[in-house]
C-alpha atoms as a PDB file:
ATOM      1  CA  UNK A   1     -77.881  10.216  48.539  1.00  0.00           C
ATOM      2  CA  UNK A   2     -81.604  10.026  48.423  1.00  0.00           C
ATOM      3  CA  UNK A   3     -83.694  12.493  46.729  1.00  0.00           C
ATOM      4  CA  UNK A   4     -85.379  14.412  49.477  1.00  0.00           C
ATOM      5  CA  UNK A   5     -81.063  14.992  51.096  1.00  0.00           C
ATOM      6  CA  UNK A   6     -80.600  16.251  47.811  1.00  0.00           C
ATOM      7  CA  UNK A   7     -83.373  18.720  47.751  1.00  0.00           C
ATOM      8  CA  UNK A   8     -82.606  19.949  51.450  1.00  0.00           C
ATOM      9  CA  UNK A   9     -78.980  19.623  51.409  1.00  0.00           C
ATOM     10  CA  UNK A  10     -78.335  23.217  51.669  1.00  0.00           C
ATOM     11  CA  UNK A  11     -80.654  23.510  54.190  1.00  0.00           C
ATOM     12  CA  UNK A  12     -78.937  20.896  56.508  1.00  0.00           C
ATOM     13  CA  UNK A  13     -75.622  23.631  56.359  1.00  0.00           C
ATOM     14  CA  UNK A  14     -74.326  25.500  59.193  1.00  0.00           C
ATOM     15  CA  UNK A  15     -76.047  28.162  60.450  1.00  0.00           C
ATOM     16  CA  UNK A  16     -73.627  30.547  59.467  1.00  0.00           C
ATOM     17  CA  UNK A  17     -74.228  29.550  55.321  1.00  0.00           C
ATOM     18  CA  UNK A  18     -78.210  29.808  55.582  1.00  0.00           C
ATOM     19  CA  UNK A  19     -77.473  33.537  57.004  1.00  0.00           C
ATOM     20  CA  UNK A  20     -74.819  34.085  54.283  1.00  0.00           C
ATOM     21  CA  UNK A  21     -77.290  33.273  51.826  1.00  0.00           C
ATOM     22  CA  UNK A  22     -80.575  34.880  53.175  1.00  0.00           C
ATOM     23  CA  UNK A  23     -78.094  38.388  53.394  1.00  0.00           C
ATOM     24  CA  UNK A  24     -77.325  37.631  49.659  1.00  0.00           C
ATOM     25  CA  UNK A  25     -80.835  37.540  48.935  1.00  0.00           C
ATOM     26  CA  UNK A  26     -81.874  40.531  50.328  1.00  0.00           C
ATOM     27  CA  UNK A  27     -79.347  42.494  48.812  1.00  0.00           C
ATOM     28  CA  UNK A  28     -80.683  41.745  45.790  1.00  0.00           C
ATOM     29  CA  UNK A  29     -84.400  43.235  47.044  1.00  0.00           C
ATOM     30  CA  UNK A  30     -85.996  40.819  46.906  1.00  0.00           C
ATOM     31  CA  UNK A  31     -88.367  40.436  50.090  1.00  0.00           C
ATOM     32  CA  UNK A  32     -88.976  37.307  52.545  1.00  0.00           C
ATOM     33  CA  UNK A  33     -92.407  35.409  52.392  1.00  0.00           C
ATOM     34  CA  UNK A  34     -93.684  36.468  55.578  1.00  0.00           C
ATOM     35  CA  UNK A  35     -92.355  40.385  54.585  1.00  0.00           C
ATOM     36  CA  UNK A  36     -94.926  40.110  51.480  1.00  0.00           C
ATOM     37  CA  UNK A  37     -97.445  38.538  52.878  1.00  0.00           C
ATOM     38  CA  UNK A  38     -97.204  41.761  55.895  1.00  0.00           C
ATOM     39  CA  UNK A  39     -97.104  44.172  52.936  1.00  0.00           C
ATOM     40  CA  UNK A  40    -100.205  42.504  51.362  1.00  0.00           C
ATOM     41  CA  UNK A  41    -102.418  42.098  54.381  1.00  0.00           C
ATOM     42  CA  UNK A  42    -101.729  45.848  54.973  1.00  0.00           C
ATOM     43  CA  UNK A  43    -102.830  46.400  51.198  1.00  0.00           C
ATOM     44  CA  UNK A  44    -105.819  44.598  51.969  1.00  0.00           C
ATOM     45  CA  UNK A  45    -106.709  46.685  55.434  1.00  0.00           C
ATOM     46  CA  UNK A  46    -106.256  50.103  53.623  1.00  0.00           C
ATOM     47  CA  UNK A  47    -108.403  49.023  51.034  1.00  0.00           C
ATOM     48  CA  UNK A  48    -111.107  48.191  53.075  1.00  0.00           C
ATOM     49  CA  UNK A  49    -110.948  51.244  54.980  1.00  0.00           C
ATOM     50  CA  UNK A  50    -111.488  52.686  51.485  1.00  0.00           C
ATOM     51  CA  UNK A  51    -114.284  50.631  50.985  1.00  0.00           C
ATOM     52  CA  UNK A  52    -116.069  51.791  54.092  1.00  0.00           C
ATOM     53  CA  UNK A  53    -115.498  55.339  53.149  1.00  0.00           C
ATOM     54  CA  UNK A  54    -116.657  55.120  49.468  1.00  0.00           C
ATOM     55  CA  UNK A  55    -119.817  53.666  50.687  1.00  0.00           C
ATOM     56  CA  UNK A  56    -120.461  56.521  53.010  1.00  0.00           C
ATOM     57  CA  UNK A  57    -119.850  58.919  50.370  1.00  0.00           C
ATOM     58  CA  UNK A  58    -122.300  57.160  48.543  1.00  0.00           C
ATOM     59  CA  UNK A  59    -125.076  57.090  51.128  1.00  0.00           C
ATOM     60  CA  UNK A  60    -124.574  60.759  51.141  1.00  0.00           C
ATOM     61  CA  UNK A  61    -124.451  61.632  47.527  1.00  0.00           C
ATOM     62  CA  UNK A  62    -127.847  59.614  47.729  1.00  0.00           C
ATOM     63  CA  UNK A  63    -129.560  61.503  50.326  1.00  0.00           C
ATOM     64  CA  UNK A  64    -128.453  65.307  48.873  1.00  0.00           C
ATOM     65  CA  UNK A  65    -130.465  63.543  45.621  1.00  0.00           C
ATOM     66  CA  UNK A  66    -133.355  62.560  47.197  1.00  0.00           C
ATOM     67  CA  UNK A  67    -133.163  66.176  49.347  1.00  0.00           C
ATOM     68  CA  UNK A  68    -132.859  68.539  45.989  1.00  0.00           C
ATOM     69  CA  UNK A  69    -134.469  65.705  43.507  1.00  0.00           C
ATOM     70  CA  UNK A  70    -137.803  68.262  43.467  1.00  0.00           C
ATOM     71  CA  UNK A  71    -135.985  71.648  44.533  1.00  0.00           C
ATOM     72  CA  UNK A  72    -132.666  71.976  42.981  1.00  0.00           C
ATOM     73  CA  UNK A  73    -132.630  69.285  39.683  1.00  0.00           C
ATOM     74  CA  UNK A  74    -128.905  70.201  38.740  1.00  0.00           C
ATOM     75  CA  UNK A  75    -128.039  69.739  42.375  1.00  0.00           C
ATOM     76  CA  UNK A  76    -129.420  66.631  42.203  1.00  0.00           C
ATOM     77  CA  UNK A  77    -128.174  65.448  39.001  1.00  0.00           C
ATOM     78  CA  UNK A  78    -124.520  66.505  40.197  1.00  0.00           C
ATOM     79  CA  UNK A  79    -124.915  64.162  43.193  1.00  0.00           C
ATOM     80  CA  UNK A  80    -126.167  61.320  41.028  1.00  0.00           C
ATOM     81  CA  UNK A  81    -122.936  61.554  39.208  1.00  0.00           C
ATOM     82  CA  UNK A  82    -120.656  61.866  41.573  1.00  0.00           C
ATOM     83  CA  UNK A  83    -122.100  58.765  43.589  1.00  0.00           C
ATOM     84  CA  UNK A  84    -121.791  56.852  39.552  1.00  0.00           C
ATOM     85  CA  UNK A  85    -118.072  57.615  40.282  1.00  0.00           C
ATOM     86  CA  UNK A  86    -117.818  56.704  43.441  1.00  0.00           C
ATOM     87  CA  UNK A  87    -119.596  52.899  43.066  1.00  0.00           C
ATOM     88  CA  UNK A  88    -117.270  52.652  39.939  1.00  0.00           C
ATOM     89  CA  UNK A  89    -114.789  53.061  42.657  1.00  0.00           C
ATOM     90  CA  UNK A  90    -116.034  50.679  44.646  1.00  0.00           C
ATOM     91  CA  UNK A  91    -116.551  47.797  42.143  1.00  0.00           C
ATOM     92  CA  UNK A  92    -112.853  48.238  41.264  1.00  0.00           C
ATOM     93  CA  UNK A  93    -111.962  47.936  45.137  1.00  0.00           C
ATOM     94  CA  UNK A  94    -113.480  44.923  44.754  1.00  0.00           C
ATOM     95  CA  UNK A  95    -111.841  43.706  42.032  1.00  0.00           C
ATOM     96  CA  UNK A  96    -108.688  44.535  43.676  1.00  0.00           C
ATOM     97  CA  UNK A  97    -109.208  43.245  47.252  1.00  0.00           C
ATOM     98  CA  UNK A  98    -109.888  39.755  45.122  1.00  0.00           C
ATOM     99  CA  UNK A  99    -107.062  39.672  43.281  1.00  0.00           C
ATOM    100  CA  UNK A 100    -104.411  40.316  46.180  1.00  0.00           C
ATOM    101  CA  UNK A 101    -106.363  37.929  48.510  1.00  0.00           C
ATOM    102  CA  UNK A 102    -106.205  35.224  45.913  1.00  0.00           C
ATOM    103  CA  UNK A 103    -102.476  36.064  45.360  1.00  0.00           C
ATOM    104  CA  UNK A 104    -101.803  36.116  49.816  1.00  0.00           C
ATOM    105  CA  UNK A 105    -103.345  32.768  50.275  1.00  0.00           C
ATOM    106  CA  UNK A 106    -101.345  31.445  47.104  1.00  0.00           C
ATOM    107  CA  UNK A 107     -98.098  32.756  49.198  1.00  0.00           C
ATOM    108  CA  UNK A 108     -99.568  31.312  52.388  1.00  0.00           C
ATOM    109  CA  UNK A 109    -100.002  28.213  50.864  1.00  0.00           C
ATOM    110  CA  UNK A 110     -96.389  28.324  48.559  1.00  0.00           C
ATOM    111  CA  UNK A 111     -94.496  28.981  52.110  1.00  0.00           C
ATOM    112  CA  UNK A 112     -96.672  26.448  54.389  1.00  0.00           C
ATOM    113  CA  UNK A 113     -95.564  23.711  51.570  1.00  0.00           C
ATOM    114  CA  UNK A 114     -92.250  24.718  51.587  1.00  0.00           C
ATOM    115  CA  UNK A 115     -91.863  25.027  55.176  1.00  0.00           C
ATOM    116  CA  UNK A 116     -93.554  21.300  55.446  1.00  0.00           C
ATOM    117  CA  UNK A 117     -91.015  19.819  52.679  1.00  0.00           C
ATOM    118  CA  UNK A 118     -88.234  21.393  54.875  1.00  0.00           C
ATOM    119  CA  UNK A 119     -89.075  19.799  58.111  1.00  0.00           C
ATOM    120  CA  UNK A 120     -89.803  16.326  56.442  1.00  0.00           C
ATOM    121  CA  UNK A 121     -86.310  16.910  54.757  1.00  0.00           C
ATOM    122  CA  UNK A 122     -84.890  17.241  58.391  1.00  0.00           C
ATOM    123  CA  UNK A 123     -86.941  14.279  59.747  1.00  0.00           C
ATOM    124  CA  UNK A 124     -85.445  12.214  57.282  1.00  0.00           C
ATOM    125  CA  UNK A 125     -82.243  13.025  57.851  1.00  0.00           C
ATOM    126  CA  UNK A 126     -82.420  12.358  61.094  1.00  0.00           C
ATOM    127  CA  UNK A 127     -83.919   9.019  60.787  1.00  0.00           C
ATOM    128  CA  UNK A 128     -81.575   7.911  58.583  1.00  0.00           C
ATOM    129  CA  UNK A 129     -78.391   9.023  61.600  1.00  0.00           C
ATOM    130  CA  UNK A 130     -80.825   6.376  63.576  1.00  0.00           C
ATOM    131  CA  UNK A 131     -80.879   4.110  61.183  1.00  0.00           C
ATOM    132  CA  UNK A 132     -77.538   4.435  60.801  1.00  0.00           C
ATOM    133  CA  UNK A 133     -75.594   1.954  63.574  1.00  0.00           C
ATOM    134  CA  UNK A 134     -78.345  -0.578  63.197  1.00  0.00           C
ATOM    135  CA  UNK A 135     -77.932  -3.993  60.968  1.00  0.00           C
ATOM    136  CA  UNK A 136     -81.353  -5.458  59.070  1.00  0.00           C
ATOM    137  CA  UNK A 137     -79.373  -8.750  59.920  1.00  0.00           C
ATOM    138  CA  UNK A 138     -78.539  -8.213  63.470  1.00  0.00           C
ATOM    139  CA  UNK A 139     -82.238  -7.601  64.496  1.00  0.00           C
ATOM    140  CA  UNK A 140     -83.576 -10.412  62.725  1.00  0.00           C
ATOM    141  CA  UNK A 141     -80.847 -12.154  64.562  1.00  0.00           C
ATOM    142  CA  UNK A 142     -81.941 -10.593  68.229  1.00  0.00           C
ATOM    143  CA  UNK A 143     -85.736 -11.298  67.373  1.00  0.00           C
ATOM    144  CA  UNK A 144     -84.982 -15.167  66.753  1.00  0.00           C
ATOM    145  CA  UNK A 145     -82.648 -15.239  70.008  1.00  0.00           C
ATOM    146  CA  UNK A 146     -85.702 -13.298  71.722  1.00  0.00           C
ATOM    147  CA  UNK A 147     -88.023 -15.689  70.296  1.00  0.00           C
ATOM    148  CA  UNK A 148     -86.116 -18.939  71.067  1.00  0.00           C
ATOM    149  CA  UNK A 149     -85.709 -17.552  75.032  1.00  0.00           C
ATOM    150  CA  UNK A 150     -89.521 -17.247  75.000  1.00  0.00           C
ATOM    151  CA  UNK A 151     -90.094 -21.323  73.933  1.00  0.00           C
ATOM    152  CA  UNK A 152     -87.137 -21.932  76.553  1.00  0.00           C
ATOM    153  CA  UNK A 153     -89.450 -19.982  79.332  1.00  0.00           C
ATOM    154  CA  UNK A 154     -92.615 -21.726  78.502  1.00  0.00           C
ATOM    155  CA  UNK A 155     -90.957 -25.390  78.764  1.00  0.00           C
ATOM    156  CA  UNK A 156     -89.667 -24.394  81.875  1.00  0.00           C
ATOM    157  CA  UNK A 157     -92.997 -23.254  83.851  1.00  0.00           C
ATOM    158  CA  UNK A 158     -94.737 -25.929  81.849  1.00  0.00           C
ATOM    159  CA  UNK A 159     -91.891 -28.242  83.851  1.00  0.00           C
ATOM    160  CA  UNK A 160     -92.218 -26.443  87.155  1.00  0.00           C
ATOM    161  CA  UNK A 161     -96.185 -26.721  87.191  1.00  0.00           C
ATOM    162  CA  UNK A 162     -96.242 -30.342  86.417  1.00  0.00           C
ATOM    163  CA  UNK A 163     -96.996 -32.281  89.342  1.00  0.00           C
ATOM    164  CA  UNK A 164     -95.030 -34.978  90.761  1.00  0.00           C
ATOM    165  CA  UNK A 165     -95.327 -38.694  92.629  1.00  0.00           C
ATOM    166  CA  UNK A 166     -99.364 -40.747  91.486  1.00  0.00           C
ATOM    167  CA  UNK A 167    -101.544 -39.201  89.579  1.00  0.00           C
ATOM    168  CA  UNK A 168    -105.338 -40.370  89.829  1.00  0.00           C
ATOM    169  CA  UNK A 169    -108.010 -40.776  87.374  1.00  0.00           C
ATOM    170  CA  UNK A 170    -110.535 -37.805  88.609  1.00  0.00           C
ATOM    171  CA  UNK A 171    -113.398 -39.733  87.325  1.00  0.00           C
ATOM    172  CA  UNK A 172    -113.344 -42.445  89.597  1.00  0.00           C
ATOM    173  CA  UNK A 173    -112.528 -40.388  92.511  1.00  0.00           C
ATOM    174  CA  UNK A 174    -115.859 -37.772  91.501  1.00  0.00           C
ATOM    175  CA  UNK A 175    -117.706 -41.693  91.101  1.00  0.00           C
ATOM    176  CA  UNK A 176    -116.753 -42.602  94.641  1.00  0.00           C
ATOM    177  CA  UNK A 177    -117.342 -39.271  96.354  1.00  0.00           C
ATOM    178  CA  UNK A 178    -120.918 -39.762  95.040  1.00  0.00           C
ATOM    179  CA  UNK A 179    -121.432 -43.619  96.422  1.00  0.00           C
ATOM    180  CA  UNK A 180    -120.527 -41.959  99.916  1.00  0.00           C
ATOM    181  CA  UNK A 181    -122.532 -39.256  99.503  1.00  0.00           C
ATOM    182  CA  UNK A 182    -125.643 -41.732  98.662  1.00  0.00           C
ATOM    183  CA  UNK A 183    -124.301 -43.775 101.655  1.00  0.00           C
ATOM    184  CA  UNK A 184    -124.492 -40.533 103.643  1.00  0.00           C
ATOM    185  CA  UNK A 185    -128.239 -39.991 102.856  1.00  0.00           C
ATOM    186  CA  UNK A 186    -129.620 -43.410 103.518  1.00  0.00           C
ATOM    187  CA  UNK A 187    -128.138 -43.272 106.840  1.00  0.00           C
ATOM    188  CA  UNK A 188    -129.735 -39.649 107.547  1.00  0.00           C
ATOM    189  CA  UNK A 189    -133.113 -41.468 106.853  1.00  0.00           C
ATOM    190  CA  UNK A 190    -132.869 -44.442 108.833  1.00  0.00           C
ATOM    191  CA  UNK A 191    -132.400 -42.285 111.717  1.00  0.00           C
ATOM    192  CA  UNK A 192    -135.304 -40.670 110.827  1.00  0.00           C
ATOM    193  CA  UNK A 193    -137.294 -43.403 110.714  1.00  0.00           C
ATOM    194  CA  UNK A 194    -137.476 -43.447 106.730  1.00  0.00           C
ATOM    195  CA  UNK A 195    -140.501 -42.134 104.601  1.00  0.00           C
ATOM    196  CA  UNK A 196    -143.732 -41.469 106.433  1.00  0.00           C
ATOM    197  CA  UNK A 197    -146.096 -44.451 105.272  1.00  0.00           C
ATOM    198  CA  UNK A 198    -149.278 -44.460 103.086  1.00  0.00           C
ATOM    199  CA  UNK A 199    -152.265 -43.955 105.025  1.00  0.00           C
ATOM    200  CA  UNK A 200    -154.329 -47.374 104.609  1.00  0.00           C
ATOM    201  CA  UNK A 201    -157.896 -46.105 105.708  1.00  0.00           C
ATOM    202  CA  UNK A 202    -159.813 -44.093 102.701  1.00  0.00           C
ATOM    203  CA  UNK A 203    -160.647 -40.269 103.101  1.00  0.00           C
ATOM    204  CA  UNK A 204    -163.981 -39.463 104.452  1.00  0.00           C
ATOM    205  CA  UNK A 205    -166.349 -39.175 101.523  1.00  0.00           C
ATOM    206  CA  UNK A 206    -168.340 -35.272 101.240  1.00  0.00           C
ATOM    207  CA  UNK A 207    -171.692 -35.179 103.190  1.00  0.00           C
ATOM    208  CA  UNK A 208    -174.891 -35.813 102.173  1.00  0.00           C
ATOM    209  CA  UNK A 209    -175.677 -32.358 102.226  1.00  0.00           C
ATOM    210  CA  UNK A 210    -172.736 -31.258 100.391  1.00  0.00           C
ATOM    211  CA  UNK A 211    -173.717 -33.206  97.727  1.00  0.00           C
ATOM    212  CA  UNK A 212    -177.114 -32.215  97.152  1.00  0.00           C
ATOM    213  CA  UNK A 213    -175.876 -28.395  96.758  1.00  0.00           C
ATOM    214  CA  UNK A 214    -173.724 -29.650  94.621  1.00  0.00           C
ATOM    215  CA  UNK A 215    -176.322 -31.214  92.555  1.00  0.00           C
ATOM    216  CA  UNK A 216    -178.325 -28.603  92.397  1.00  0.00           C
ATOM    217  CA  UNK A 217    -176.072 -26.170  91.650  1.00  0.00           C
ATOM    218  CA  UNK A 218    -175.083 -28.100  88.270  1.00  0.00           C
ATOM    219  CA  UNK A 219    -178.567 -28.071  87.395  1.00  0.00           C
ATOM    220  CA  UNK A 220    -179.072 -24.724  87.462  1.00  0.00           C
ATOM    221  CA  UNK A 221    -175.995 -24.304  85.520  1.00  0.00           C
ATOM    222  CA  UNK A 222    -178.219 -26.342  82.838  1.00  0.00           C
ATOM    223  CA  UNK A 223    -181.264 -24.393  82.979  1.00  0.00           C
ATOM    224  CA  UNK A 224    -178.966 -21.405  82.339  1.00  0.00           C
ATOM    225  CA  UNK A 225    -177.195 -22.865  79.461  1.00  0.00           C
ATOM    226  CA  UNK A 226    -180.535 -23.654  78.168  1.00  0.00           C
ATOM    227  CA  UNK A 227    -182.104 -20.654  78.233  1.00  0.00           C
ATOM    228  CA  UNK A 228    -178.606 -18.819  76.216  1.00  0.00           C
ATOM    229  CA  UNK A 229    -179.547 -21.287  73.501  1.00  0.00           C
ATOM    230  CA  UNK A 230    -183.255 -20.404  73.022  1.00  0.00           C
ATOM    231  CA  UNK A 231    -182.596 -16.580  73.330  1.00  0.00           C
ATOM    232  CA  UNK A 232    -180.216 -17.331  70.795  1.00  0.00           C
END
Protein backbone atom coordinates (compact mmCIF):
# COMPACT_ATOMS: atom_id res chain seq x y z
CA UNK A 1 0.00 0.00 0.00
CA UNK A 2 1.63 3.23 -0.92
CA UNK A 3 2.13 5.98 1.43
CA UNK A 4 -0.31 8.63 0.37
CA UNK A 5 -3.45 5.22 0.63
CA UNK A 6 -2.09 4.98 3.90
CA UNK A 7 -2.47 8.52 4.94
CA UNK A 8 -6.09 8.80 3.33
CA UNK A 9 -7.26 5.41 4.00
CA UNK A 10 -9.85 6.44 6.36
CA UNK A 11 -10.90 8.92 4.23
CA UNK A 12 -11.61 6.51 1.26
CA UNK A 13 -14.43 4.73 3.97
CA UNK A 14 -18.03 4.71 3.52
CA UNK A 15 -19.85 7.55 4.01
CA UNK A 16 -21.53 6.32 6.87
CA UNK A 17 -17.80 5.95 8.99
CA UNK A 18 -16.61 9.65 8.03
CA UNK A 19 -20.14 10.78 9.69
CA UNK A 20 -19.59 8.34 12.61
CA UNK A 21 -16.43 9.91 13.22
CA UNK A 22 -17.08 13.69 12.56
CA UNK A 23 -20.30 13.04 15.33
CA UNK A 24 -17.53 11.59 17.65
CA UNK A 25 -15.62 14.60 17.27
CA UNK A 26 -18.00 17.00 18.04
CA UNK A 27 -19.09 15.42 21.02
CA UNK A 28 -16.02 15.94 22.33
CA UNK A 29 -16.36 20.05 21.56
CA UNK A 30 -14.20 20.41 19.67
CA UNK A 31 -15.28 22.72 16.61
CA UNK A 32 -14.87 22.18 12.64
CA UNK A 33 -12.31 24.40 10.67
CA UNK A 34 -14.68 26.36 8.83
CA UNK A 35 -16.86 26.77 12.46
CA UNK A 36 -13.53 28.59 13.86
CA UNK A 37 -12.60 30.31 11.23
CA UNK A 38 -16.74 31.85 11.31
CA UNK A 39 -16.16 32.48 15.03
CA UNK A 40 -12.87 34.33 14.30
CA UNK A 41 -13.88 36.48 11.37
CA UNK A 42 -16.82 37.57 13.62
CA UNK A 43 -14.09 38.36 16.40
CA UNK A 44 -12.40 40.33 13.94
CA UNK A 45 -15.74 42.43 12.68
CA UNK A 46 -16.70 43.31 16.35
CA UNK A 47 -13.42 44.46 16.95
CA UNK A 48 -13.30 46.74 14.31
CA UNK A 49 -16.54 48.15 15.04
CA UNK A 50 -14.76 48.86 18.35
CA UNK A 51 -12.09 50.40 16.67
CA UNK A 52 -14.28 52.86 14.83
CA UNK A 53 -15.98 53.79 18.00
CA UNK A 54 -12.83 54.31 20.18
CA UNK A 55 -11.59 56.63 17.60
CA UNK A 56 -14.69 58.72 17.71
CA UNK A 57 -14.52 58.92 21.32
CA UNK A 58 -11.24 60.13 20.86
CA UNK A 59 -11.94 62.87 18.33
CA UNK A 60 -14.36 64.02 20.89
CA UNK A 61 -12.40 63.88 24.05
CA UNK A 62 -10.02 66.06 21.76
CA UNK A 63 -12.32 68.71 20.79
CA UNK A 64 -14.02 69.21 24.61
CA UNK A 65 -9.91 69.87 25.26
CA UNK A 66 -9.31 72.20 22.80
CA UNK A 67 -13.07 73.85 23.75
CA UNK A 68 -12.26 74.22 27.77
CA UNK A 69 -8.20 74.14 27.25
CA UNK A 70 -8.43 78.23 28.20
CA UNK A 71 -11.92 78.20 30.13
CA UNK A 72 -12.31 75.21 32.23
CA UNK A 73 -8.39 73.63 32.77
CA UNK A 74 -9.72 70.59 34.93
CA UNK A 75 -12.31 70.03 32.26
CA UNK A 76 -9.79 69.89 29.98
CA UNK A 77 -7.32 67.90 31.74
CA UNK A 78 -10.19 65.23 32.47
CA UNK A 79 -10.72 64.90 28.69
CA UNK A 80 -7.01 64.54 28.03
CA UNK A 81 -7.12 61.55 30.23
CA UNK A 82 -9.84 59.92 29.31
CA UNK A 83 -8.83 60.08 25.47
CA UNK A 84 -4.97 58.51 27.12
CA UNK A 85 -7.37 55.61 27.99
CA UNK A 86 -9.13 55.35 25.21
CA UNK A 87 -5.88 55.23 22.52
CA UNK A 88 -4.44 52.69 25.11
CA UNK A 89 -7.54 50.96 24.05
CA UNK A 90 -7.02 51.26 20.76
CA UNK A 91 -3.33 50.18 20.48
CA UNK A 92 -4.41 46.97 22.27
CA UNK A 93 -7.27 46.49 19.54
CA UNK A 94 -4.61 46.48 17.44
CA UNK A 95 -2.60 44.18 18.94
CA UNK A 96 -5.46 41.91 19.08
CA UNK A 97 -6.98 42.22 15.57
CA UNK A 98 -3.13 41.06 14.58
CA UNK A 99 -2.87 38.30 16.49
CA UNK A 100 -6.31 36.54 15.50
CA UNK A 101 -5.75 37.51 11.80
CA UNK A 102 -2.36 35.89 11.87
CA UNK A 103 -3.91 32.87 13.70
CA UNK A 104 -7.32 32.80 10.75
CA UNK A 105 -5.03 32.77 7.82
CA UNK A 106 -2.78 30.04 9.65
CA UNK A 107 -6.29 27.95 9.81
CA UNK A 108 -7.08 29.00 6.25
CA UNK A 109 -3.98 27.86 5.15
CA UNK A 110 -3.82 24.42 7.71
CA UNK A 111 -7.43 23.42 6.09
CA UNK A 112 -6.66 24.52 2.27
CA UNK A 113 -3.46 22.02 2.70
CA UNK A 114 -5.35 19.50 4.14
CA UNK A 115 -8.20 19.70 1.90
CA UNK A 116 -5.49 19.61 -1.17
CA UNK A 117 -3.64 16.39 0.39
CA UNK A 118 -7.19 14.84 0.55
CA UNK A 119 -8.17 15.27 -3.00
CA UNK A 120 -4.63 14.21 -4.31
CA UNK A 121 -5.14 11.15 -1.91
CA UNK A 122 -8.43 10.45 -3.92
CA UNK A 123 -6.80 11.14 -7.34
CA UNK A 124 -4.41 8.62 -6.62
CA UNK A 125 -6.53 6.18 -5.73
CA UNK A 126 -8.32 6.42 -8.50
CA UNK A 127 -5.52 6.27 -10.87
CA UNK A 128 -4.21 3.44 -9.50
CA UNK A 129 -8.21 1.43 -10.14
CA UNK A 130 -7.06 2.67 -13.87
CA UNK A 131 -4.00 1.46 -13.71
CA UNK A 132 -5.22 -1.43 -12.44
CA UNK A 133 -6.41 -3.93 -15.59
CA UNK A 134 -3.56 -2.62 -17.66
CA UNK A 135 -0.10 -4.73 -18.27
CA UNK A 136 3.43 -2.54 -18.72
CA UNK A 137 4.06 -5.64 -21.05
CA UNK A 138 0.93 -5.75 -23.00
CA UNK A 139 1.27 -2.06 -24.19
CA UNK A 140 4.71 -2.30 -25.13
CA UNK A 141 3.43 -5.28 -26.95
CA UNK A 142 0.35 -3.21 -28.75
CA UNK A 143 2.83 -0.22 -29.52
CA UNK A 144 5.31 -2.66 -31.48
CA UNK A 145 2.18 -4.40 -33.28
CA UNK A 146 0.98 -0.63 -33.91
CA UNK A 147 4.31 0.23 -35.05
CA UNK A 148 5.00 -2.80 -37.32
CA UNK A 149 1.24 -2.10 -39.09
CA UNK A 150 2.54 1.43 -39.77
CA UNK A 151 5.96 0.04 -41.87
CA UNK A 152 3.36 -2.56 -43.43
CA UNK A 153 1.13 0.67 -44.63
CA UNK A 154 3.98 2.64 -45.96
CA UNK A 155 5.37 -0.41 -48.20
CA UNK A 156 2.10 -0.77 -49.43
CA UNK A 157 1.31 2.92 -50.85
CA UNK A 158 4.99 3.08 -51.63
CA UNK A 159 3.89 -0.24 -53.92
CA UNK A 160 0.63 1.21 -55.12
CA UNK A 161 2.29 4.64 -56.27
CA UNK A 162 5.04 3.02 -58.16
CA UNK A 163 4.45 3.18 -61.70
CA UNK A 164 4.33 0.41 -64.03
CA UNK A 165 5.38 -0.73 -67.90
CA UNK A 166 8.97 1.84 -69.42
CA UNK A 167 10.21 4.25 -67.56
CA UNK A 168 12.20 7.15 -69.41
CA UNK A 169 15.18 9.08 -68.58
CA UNK A 170 13.50 12.77 -68.06
CA UNK A 171 16.66 14.34 -69.12
CA UNK A 172 16.69 13.37 -72.52
CA UNK A 173 13.10 13.87 -73.01
CA UNK A 174 13.51 17.87 -71.34
CA UNK A 175 16.86 17.76 -74.11
CA UNK A 176 14.57 16.92 -76.99
CA UNK A 177 11.59 19.09 -76.12
CA UNK A 178 14.18 21.92 -76.36
CA UNK A 179 15.73 20.85 -80.03
CA UNK A 180 11.94 21.17 -81.18
CA UNK A 181 11.37 24.09 -79.55
CA UNK A 182 14.65 25.69 -81.35
CA UNK A 183 13.27 23.94 -84.51
CA UNK A 184 10.00 25.75 -83.79
CA UNK A 185 11.66 29.25 -83.76
CA UNK A 186 13.79 29.06 -86.84
CA UNK A 187 10.82 28.18 -88.74
CA UNK A 188 8.75 31.27 -87.20
CA UNK A 189 11.63 33.41 -88.72
CA UNK A 190 11.95 32.12 -92.05
CA UNK A 191 8.45 32.97 -92.53
CA UNK A 192 9.22 36.16 -91.51
CA UNK A 193 11.71 36.74 -93.72
CA UNK A 194 14.59 36.42 -90.98
CA UNK A 195 16.45 39.45 -89.32
CA UNK A 196 16.01 42.84 -90.93
CA UNK A 197 19.53 43.51 -92.66
CA UNK A 198 22.28 46.10 -91.87
CA UNK A 199 21.77 49.21 -93.61
CA UNK A 200 24.92 49.51 -96.09
CA UNK A 201 24.75 53.37 -96.86
CA UNK A 202 26.38 55.62 -93.84
CA UNK A 203 24.11 58.08 -91.77
CA UNK A 204 23.97 61.56 -92.97
CA UNK A 205 26.75 63.46 -91.27
CA UNK A 206 25.36 66.91 -88.94
CA UNK A 207 25.23 70.16 -91.04
CA UNK A 208 27.55 72.63 -91.50
CA UNK A 209 25.73 74.84 -89.42
CA UNK A 210 25.22 72.49 -86.69
CA UNK A 211 28.63 72.21 -86.34
CA UNK A 212 29.74 75.61 -86.08
CA UNK A 213 27.24 76.12 -82.96
CA UNK A 214 28.66 73.41 -81.78
CA UNK A 215 32.05 74.81 -81.98
CA UNK A 216 31.35 77.72 -80.60
CA UNK A 217 29.54 76.69 -77.91
CA UNK A 218 32.69 74.58 -76.58
CA UNK A 219 34.62 77.60 -76.77
CA UNK A 220 32.75 79.52 -74.70
CA UNK A 221 32.67 76.73 -72.32
CA UNK A 222 36.63 77.52 -72.31
CA UNK A 223 36.53 81.10 -71.83
CA UNK A 224 34.29 80.28 -68.84
CA UNK A 225 36.50 77.74 -67.37
CA UNK A 226 39.16 80.23 -67.77
CA UNK A 227 37.91 82.94 -66.18
CA UNK A 228 36.87 80.39 -62.71
CA UNK A 229 40.62 79.85 -62.66
CA UNK A 230 41.85 83.49 -62.61
CA UNK A 231 39.07 84.60 -60.12
CA UNK A 232 40.38 81.86 -58.27
Amino acid sequence: MSKISKLFKGSSGSSSSSSSRSKHHRSKGGPSPQEAIHKLRETEEMLTKKQDYLEKRIEQELMIAKKNGTKNKRAALQALKRKKRLEQQLTQIDGTLSTIEFQREALENSHTNTEVLKNMGFAANAMKKVHENMDVDKIDDLLQDITEQQDVAQEISEAISRPFGETFDEDELLAELAELEQEELEENMKSMGGLPSVPSSKLPSARPSQRATMKKRAEEDDDMRMLASWAT
